[in-house]
N, C-alpha and C. Protein backbone atom coordinates (compact mmCIF):
# COMPACT_ATOMS: atom_id res chain seq x y z
N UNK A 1 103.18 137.33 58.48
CA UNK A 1 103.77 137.30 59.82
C UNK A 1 104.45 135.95 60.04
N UNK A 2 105.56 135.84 60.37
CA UNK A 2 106.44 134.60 60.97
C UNK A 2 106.36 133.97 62.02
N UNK A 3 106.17 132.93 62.06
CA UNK A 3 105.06 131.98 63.14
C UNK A 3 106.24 132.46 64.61
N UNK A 4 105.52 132.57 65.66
CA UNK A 4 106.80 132.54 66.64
C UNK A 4 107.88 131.29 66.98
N UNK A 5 108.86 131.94 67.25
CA UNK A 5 109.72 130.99 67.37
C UNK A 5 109.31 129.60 68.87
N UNK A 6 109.80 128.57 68.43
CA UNK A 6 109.48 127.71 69.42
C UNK A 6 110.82 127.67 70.68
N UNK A 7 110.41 127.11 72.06
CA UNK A 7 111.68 127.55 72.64
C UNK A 7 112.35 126.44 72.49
N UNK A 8 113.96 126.95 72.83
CA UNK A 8 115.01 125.33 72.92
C UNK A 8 114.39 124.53 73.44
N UNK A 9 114.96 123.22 73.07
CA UNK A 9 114.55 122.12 73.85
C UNK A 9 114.96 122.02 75.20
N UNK A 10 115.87 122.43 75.86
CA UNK A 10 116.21 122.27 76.93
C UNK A 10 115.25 123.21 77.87
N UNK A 11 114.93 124.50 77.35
CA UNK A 11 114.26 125.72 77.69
C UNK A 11 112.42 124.69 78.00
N UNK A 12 112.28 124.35 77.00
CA UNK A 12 111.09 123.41 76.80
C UNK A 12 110.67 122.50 78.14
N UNK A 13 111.73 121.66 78.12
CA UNK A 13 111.73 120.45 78.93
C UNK A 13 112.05 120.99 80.07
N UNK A 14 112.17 121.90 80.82
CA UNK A 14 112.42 122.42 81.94
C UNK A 14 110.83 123.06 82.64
N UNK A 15 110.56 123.90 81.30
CA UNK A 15 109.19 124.75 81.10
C UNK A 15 107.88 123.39 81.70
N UNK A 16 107.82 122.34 81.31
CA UNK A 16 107.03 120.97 81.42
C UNK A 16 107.21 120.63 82.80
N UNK A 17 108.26 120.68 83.40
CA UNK A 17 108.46 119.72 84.89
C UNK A 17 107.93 121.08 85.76
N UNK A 18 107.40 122.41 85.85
CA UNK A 18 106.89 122.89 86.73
C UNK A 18 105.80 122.52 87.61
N UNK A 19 104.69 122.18 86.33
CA UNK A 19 103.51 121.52 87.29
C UNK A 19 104.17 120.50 88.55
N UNK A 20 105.47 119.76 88.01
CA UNK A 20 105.54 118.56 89.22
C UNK A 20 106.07 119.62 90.20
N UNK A 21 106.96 120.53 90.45
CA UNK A 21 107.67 120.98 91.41
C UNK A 21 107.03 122.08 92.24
N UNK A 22 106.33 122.72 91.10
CA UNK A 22 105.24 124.16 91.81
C UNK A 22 103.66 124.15 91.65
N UNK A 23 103.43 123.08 92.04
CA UNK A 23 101.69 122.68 91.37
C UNK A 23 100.85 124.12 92.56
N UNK A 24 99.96 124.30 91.75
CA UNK A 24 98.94 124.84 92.51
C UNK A 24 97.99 124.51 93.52
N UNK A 25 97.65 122.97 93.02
CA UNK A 25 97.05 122.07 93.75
C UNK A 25 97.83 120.88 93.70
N UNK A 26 97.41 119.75 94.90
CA UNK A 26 97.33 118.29 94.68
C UNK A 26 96.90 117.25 95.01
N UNK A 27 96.66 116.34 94.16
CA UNK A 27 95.32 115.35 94.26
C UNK A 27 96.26 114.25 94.63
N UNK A 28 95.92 113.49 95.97
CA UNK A 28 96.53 112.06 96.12
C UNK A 28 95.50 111.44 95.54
N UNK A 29 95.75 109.82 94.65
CA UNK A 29 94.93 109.04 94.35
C UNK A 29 94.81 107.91 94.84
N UNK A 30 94.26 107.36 95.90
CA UNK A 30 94.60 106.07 96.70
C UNK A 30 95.17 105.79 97.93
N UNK A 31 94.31 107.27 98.67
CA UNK A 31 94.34 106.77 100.33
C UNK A 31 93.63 106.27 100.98
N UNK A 32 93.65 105.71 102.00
CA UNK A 32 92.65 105.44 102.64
C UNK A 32 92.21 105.65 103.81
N UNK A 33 90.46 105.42 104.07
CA UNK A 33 90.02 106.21 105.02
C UNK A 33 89.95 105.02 105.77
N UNK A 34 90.15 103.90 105.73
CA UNK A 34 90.29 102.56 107.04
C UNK A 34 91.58 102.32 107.83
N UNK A 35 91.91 101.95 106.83
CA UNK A 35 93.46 101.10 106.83
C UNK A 35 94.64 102.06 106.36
N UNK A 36 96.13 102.31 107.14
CA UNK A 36 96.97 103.19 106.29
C UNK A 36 97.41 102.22 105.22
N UNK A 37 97.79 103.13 104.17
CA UNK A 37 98.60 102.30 102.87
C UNK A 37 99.34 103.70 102.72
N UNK A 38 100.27 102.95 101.04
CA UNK A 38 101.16 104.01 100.83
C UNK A 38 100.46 105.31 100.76
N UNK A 39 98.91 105.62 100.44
CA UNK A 39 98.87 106.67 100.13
C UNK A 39 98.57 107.05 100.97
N UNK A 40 98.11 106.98 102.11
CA UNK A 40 97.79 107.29 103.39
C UNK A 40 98.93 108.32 104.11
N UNK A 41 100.55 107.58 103.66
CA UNK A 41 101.61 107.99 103.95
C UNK A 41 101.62 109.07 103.10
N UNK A 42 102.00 109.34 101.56
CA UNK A 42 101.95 110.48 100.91
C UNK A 42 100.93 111.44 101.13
N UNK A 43 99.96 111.23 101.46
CA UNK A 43 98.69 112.48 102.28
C UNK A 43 99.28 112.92 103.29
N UNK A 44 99.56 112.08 104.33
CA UNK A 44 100.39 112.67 105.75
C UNK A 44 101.33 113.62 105.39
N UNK A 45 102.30 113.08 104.48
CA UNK A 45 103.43 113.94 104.43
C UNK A 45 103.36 115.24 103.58
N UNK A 46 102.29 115.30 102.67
CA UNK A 46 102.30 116.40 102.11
C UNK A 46 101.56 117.18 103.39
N UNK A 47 100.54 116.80 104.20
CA UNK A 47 100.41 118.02 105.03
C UNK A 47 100.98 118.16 105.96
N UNK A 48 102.17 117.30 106.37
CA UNK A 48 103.22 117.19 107.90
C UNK A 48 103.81 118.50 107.40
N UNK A 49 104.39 118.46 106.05
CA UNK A 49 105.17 119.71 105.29
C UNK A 49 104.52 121.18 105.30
N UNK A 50 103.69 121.11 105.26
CA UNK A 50 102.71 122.27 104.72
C UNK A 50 102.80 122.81 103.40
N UNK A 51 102.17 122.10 102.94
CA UNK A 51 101.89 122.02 101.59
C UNK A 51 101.46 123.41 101.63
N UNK A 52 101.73 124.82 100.29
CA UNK A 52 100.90 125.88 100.65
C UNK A 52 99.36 125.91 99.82
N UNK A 53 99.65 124.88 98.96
CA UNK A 53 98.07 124.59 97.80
C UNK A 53 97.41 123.94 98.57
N UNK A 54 96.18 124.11 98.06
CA UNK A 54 95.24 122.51 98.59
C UNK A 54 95.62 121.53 98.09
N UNK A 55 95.24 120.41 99.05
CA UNK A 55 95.31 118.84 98.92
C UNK A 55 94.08 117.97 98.93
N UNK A 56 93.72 117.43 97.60
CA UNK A 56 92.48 116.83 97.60
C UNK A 56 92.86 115.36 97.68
N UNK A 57 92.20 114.43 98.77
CA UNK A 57 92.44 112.93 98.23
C UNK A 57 91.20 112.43 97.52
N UNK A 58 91.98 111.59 96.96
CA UNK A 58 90.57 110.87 96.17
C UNK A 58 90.64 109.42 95.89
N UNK A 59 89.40 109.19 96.94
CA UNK A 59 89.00 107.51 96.99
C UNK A 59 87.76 108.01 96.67
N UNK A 60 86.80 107.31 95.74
CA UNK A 60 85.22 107.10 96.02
C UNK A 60 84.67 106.19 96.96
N UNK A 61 85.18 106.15 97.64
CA UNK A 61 84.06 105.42 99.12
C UNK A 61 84.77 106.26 100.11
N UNK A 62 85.48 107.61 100.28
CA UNK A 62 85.30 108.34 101.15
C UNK A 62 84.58 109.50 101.02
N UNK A 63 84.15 110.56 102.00
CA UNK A 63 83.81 111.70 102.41
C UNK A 63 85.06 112.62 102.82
N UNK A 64 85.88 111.83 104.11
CA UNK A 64 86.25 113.00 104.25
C UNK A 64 87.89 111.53 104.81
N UNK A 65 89.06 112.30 104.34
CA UNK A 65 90.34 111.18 105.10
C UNK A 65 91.06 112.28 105.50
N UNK A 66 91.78 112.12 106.41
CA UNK A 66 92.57 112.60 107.61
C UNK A 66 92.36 114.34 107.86
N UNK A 67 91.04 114.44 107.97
CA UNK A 67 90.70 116.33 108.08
C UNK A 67 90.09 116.46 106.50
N UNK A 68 90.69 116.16 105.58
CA UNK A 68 90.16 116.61 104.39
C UNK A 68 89.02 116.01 103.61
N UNK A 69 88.37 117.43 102.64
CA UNK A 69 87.15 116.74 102.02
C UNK A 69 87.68 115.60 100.99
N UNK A 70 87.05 114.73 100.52
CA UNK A 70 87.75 113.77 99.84
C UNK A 70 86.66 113.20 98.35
N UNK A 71 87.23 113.29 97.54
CA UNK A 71 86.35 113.09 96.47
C UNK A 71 86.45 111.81 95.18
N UNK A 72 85.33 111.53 94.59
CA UNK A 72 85.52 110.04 94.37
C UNK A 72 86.09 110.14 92.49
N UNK A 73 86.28 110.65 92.32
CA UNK A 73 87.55 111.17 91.14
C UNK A 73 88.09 112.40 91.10
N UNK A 74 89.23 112.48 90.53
CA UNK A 74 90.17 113.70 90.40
C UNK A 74 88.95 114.85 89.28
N UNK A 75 88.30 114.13 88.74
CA UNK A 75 87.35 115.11 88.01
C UNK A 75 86.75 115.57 88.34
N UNK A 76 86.20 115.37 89.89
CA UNK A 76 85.39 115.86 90.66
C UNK A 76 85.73 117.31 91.92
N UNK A 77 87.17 117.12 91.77
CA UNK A 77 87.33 117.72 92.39
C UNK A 77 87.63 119.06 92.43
N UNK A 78 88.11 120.66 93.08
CA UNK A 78 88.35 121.59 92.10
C UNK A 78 89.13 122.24 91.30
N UNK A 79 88.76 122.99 90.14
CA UNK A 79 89.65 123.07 89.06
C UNK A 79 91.30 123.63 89.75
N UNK A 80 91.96 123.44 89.15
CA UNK A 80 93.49 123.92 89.40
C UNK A 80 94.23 123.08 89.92
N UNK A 81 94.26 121.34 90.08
CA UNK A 81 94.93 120.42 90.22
C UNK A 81 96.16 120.49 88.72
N UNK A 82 97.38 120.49 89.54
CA UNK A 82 98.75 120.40 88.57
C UNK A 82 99.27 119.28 88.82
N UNK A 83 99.36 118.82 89.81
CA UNK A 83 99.80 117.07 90.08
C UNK A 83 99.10 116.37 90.56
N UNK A 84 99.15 115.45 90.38
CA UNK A 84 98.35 114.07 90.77
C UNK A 84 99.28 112.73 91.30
N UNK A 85 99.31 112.50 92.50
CA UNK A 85 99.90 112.03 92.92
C UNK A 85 99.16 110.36 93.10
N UNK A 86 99.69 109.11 92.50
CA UNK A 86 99.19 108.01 91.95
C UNK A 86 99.44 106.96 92.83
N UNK A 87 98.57 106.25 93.60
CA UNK A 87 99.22 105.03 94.00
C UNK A 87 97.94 103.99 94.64
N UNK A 88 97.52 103.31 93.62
CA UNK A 88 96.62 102.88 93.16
C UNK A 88 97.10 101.30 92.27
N UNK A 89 96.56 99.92 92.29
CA UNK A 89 96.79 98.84 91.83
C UNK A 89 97.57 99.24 90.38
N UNK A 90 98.02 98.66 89.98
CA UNK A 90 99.04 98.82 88.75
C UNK A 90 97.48 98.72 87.49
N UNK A 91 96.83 97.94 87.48
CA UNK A 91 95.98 97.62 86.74
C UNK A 91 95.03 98.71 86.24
N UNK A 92 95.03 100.03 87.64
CA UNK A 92 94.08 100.76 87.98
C UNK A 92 94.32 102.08 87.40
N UNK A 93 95.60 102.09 87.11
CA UNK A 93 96.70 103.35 86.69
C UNK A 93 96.18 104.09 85.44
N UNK A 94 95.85 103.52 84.47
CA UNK A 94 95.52 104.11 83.10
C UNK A 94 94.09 104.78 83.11
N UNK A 95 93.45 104.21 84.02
CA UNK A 95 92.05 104.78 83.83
C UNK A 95 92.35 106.31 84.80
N UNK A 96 93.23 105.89 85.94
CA UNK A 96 93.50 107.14 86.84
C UNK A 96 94.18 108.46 85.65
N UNK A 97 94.77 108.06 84.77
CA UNK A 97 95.79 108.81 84.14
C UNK A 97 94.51 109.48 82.80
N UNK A 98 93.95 108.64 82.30
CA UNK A 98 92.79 109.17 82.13
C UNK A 98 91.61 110.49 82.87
N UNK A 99 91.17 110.04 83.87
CA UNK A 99 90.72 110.85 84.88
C UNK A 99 91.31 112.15 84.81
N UNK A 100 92.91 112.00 84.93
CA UNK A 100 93.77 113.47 85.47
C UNK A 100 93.73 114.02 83.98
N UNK A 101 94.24 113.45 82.66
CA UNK A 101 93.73 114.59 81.23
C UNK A 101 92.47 115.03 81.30
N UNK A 102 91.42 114.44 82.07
CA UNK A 102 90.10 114.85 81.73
C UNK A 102 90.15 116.10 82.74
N UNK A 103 90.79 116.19 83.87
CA UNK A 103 90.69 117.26 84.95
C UNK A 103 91.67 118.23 84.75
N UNK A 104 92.55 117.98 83.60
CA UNK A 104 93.81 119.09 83.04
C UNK A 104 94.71 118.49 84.28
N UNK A 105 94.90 117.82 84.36
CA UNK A 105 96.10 118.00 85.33
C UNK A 105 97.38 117.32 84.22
N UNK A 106 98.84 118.24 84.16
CA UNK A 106 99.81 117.91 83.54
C UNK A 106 100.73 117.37 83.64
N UNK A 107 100.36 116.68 85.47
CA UNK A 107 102.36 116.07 85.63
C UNK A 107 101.31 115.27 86.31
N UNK A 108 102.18 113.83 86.80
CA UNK A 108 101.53 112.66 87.50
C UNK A 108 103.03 112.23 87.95
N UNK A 109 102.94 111.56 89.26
CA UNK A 109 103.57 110.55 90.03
C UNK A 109 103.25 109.38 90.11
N UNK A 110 103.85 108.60 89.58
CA UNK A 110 103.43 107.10 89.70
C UNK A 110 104.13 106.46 90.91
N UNK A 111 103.68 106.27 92.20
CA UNK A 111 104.46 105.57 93.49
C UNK A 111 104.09 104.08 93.01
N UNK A 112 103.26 103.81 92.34
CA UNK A 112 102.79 102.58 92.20
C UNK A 112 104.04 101.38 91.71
N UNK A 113 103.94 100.06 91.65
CA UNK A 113 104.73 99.79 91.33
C UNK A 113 104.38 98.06 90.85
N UNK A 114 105.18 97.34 90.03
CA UNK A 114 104.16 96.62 89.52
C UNK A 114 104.56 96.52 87.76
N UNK A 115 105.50 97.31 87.53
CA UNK A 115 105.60 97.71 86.01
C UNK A 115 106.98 97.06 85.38
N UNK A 116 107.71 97.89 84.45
CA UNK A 116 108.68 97.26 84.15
C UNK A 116 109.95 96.60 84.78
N UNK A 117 109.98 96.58 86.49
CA UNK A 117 110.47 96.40 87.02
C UNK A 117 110.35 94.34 87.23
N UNK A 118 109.31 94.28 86.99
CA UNK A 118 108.53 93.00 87.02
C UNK A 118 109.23 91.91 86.29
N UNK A 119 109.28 92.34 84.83
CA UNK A 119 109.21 91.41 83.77
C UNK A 119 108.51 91.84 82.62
N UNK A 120 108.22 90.83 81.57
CA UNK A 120 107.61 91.56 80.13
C UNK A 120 106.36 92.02 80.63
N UNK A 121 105.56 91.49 81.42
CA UNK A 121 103.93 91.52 81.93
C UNK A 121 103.81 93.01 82.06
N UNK A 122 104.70 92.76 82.96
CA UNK A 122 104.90 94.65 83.69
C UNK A 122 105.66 95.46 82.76
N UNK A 123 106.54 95.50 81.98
CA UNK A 123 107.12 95.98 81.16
C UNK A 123 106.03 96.53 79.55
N UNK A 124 105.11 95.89 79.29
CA UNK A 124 104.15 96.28 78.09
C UNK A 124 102.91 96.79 78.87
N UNK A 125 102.47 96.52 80.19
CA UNK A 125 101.66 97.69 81.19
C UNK A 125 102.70 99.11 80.91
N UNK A 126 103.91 98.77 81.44
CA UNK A 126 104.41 100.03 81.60
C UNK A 126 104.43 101.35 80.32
N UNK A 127 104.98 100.15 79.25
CA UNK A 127 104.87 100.97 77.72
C UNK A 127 103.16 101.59 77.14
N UNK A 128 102.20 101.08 77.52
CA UNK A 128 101.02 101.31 77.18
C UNK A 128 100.64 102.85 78.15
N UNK A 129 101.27 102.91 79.36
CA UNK A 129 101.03 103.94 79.83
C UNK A 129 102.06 104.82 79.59
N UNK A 130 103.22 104.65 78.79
CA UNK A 130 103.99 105.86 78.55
C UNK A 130 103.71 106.85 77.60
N UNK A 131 102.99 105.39 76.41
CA UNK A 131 102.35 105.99 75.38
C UNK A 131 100.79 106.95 75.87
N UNK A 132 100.12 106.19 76.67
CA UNK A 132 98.66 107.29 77.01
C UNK A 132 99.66 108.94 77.26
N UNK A 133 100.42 108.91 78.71
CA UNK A 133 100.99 110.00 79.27
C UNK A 133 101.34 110.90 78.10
N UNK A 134 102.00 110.51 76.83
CA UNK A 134 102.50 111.35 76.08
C UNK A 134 101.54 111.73 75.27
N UNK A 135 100.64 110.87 74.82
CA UNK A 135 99.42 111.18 74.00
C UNK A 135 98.90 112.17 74.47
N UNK A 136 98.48 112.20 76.05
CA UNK A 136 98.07 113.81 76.66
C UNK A 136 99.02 114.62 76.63
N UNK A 137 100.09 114.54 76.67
CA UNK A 137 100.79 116.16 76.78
C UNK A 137 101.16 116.06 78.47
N UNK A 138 101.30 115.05 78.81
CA UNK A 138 101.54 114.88 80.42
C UNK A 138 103.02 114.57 80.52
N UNK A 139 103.42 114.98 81.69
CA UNK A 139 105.08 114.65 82.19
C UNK A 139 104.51 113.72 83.37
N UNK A 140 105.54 112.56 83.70
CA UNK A 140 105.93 111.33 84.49
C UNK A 140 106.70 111.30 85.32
N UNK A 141 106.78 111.50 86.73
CA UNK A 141 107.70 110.37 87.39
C UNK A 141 107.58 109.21 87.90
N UNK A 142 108.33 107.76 88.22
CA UNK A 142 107.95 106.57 88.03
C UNK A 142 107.65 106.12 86.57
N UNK A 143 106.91 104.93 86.98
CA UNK A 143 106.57 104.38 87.89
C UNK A 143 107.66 103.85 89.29
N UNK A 144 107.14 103.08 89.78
CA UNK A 144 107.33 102.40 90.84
C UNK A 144 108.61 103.34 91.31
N UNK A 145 107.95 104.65 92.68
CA UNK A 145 108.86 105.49 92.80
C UNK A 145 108.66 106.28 94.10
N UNK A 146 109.63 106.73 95.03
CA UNK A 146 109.37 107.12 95.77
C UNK A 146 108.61 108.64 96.05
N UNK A 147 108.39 109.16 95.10
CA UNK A 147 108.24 110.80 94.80
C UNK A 147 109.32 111.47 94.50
N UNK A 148 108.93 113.02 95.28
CA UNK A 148 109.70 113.96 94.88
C UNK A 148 109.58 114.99 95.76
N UNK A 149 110.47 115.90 96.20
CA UNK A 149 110.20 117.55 97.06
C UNK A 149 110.78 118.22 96.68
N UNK A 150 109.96 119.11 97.08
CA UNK A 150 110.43 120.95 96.85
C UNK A 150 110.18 121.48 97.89
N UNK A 151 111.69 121.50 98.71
CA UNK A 151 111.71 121.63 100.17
C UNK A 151 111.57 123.71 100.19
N UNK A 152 111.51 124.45 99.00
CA UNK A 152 111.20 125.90 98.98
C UNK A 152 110.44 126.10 100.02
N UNK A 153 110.70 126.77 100.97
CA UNK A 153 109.67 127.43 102.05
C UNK A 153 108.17 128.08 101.13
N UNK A 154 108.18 129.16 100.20
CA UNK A 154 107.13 129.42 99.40
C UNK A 154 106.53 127.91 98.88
N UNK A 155 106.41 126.41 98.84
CA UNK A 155 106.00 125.23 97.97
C UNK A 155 105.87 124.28 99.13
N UNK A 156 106.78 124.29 99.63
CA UNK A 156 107.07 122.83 101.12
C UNK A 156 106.15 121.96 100.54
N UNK A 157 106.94 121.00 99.33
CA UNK A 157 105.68 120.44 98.92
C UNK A 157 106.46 119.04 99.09
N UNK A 158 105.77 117.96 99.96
CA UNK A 158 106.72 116.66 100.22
C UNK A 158 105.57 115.69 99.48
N UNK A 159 105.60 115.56 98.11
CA UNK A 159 104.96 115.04 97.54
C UNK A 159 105.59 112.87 97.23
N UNK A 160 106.04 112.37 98.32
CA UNK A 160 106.71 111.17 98.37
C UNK A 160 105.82 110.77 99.97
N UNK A 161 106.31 109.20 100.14
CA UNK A 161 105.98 108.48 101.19
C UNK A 161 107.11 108.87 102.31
N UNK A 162 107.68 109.46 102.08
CA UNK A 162 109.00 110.07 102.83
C UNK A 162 108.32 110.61 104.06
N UNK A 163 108.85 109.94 106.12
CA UNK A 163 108.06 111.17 106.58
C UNK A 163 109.04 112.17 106.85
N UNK A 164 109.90 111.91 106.17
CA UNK A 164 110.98 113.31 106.79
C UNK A 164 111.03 114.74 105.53
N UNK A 165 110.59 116.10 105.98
CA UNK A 165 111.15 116.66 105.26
C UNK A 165 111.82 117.49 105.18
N UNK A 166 113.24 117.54 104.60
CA UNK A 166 114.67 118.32 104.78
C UNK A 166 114.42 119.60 105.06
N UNK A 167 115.19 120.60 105.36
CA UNK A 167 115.30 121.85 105.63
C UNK A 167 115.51 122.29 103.89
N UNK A 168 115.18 123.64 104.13
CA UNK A 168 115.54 123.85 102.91
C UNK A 168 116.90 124.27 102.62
N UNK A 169 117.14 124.53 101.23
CA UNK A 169 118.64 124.51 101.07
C UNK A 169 119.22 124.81 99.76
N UNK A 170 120.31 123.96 99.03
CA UNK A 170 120.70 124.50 97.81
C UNK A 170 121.02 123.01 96.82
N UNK A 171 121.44 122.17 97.48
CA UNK A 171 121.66 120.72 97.41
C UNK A 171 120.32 120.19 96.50
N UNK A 172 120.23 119.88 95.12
CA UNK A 172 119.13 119.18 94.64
C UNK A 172 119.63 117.78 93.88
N UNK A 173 118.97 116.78 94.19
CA UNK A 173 119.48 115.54 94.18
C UNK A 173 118.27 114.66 93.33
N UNK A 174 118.58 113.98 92.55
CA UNK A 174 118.11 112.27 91.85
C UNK A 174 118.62 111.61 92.29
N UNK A 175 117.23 110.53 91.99
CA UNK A 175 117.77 108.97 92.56
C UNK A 175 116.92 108.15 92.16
N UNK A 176 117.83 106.62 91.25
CA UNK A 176 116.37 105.89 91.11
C UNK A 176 115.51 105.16 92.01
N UNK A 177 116.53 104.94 93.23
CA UNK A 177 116.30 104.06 94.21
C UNK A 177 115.36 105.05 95.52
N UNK A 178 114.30 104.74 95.72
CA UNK A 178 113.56 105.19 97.15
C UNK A 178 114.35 104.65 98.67
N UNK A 179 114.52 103.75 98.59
CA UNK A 179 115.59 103.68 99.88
C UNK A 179 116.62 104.46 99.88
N UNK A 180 117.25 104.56 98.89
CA UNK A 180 118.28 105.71 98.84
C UNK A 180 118.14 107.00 99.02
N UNK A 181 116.84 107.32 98.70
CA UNK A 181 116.49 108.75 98.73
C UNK A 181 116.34 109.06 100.42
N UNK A 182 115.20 107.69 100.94
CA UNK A 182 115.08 107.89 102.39
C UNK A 182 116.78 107.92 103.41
N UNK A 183 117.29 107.29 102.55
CA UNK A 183 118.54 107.35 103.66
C UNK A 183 119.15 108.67 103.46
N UNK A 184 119.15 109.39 102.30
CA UNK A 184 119.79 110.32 101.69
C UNK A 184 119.12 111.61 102.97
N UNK A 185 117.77 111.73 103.04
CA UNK A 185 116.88 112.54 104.06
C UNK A 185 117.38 112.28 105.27
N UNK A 186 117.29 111.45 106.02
CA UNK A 186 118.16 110.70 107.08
C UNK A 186 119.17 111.57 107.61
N UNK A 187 120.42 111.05 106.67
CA UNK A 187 121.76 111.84 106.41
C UNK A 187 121.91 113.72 106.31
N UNK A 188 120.68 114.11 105.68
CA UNK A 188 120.86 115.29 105.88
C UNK A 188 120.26 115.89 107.16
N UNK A 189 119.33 115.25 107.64
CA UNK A 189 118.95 115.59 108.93
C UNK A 189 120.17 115.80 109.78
N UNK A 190 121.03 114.20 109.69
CA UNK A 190 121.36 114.17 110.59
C UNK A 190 123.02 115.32 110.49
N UNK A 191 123.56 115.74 109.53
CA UNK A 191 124.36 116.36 108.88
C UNK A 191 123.79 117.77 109.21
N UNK A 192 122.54 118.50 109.31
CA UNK A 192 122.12 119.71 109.08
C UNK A 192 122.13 120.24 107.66
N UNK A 193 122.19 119.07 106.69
CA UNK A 193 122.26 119.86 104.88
C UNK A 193 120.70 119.96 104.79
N UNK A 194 120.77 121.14 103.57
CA UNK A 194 119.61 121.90 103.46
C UNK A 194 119.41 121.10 101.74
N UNK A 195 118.27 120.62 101.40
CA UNK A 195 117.99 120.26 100.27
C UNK A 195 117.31 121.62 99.27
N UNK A 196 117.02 121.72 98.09
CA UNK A 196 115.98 122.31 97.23
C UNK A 196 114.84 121.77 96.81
N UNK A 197 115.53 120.61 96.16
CA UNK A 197 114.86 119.46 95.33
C UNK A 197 115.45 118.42 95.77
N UNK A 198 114.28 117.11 95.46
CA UNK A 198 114.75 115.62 95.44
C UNK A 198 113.56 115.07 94.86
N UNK A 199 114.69 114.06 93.45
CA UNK A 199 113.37 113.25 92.99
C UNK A 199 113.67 111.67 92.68
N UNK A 200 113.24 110.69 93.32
CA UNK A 200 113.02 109.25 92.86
C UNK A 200 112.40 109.25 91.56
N UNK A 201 112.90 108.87 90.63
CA UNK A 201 112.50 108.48 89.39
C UNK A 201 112.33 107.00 89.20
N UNK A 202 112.36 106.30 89.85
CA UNK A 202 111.77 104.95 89.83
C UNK A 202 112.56 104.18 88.61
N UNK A 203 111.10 103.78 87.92
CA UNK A 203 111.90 103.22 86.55
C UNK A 203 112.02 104.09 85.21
N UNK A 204 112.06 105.27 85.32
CA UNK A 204 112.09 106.08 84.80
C UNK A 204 111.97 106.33 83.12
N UNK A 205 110.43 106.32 83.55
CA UNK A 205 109.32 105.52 82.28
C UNK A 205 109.63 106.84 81.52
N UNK A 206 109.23 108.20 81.80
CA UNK A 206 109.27 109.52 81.16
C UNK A 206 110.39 110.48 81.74
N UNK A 207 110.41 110.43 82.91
CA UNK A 207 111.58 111.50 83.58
C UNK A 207 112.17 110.86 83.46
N UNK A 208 113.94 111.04 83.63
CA UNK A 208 115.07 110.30 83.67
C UNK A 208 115.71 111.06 84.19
């Protein structure tokens, strides 16, 4: 028997970026239940949107952050996490990225930032985690990045610090820059354009 054929590469690399766009679940990593921070903001906005999966955050020194149960690793939490949404000390990142292969999760967001944007310091952090990500079989956006949406009515998934999220639409857009993206949301508000997709790729360690 003749092994099956493998698909194109393009077919491939398309097949990989679902978990980020249609996750089943998603895990923020690094909100908080005191003080807002960025992730505080990416929790808000995935449920301002209506996210249609669950949303787990995960700090270990909470119980419960903004309505939700909250758990003290992504391993802990329940099975069917597809993204993991990251924003957590730069230092803190690899063990998190760890955590998410151990919980199967296949796509990660890095909002964090801190990396090759820096200098060499941040630049061989950054390479050490491109290499873990690929070692698992994981897809990347970021680091240091604003997110991404899938403004689909079936997904409404506003997985960025963004609090605006577009109407839906046909318009799907990149960008490396997060201010750009926020002004870009802005503009379509204020325009009435309907988005699909939008993704900040940061420094665009794995996605590009």
């Amino acid at each position: 028997m003749l092994p099956a054929a493998s698909p194109p590469p393009l077919e491939a690399a398309a097949t990989s970026l679902g978990p980020l766009f249609r996750p089943r679940a998603v895990a923020v990593i690094g909100p908080s239940h005191r003080h807002p921070n960025i992730g505080s903001r990416i929790l808000e906005a995935l449920v301002s949107a209506g996210f249609t999966g669950p949303i787990y955050p995960i700090n270990p020194q909470a119980v419960e952050i903004g309505g939700l149960r909250a758990f003290a690793s992504v391993r802990d939490a329940p099975a069917g996490v597809d993204l993991a949404v990251i924003a957590v000390p730069p230092a803190a990142v690899g063990g998190v990225v760890d955590d998410c292969a151990a919980a199967g999760v296949t796509a990660v967001i890095v909002i964090t930032a801190g990396f090759a944007e820096i200098g060499a310091e941040g630049r061989a952090l950054q390479e050490r985690l491109v290499e873990k990500i690929r070692g698992y079989g994981m897809r990347m956006v970021g680091p240091n990045c604003m997110g991404l949406v899938n403004a689909d009515p079936s997904v409404r998934l506003n997985a960025s610090f963004s609090p605006i999220m577009p109407r839906s639409g046909t318009i799907a857009l990149s960008s490396q820059s997060g201010a750009l993206g926020l002004a870009i949301f802005e503009l379509a508000v204020e325009r009435q354009l309907g988005l699909s997709t939008f993704v900040s790729v940061g420094n665009k360690a794995d996605i590009s």
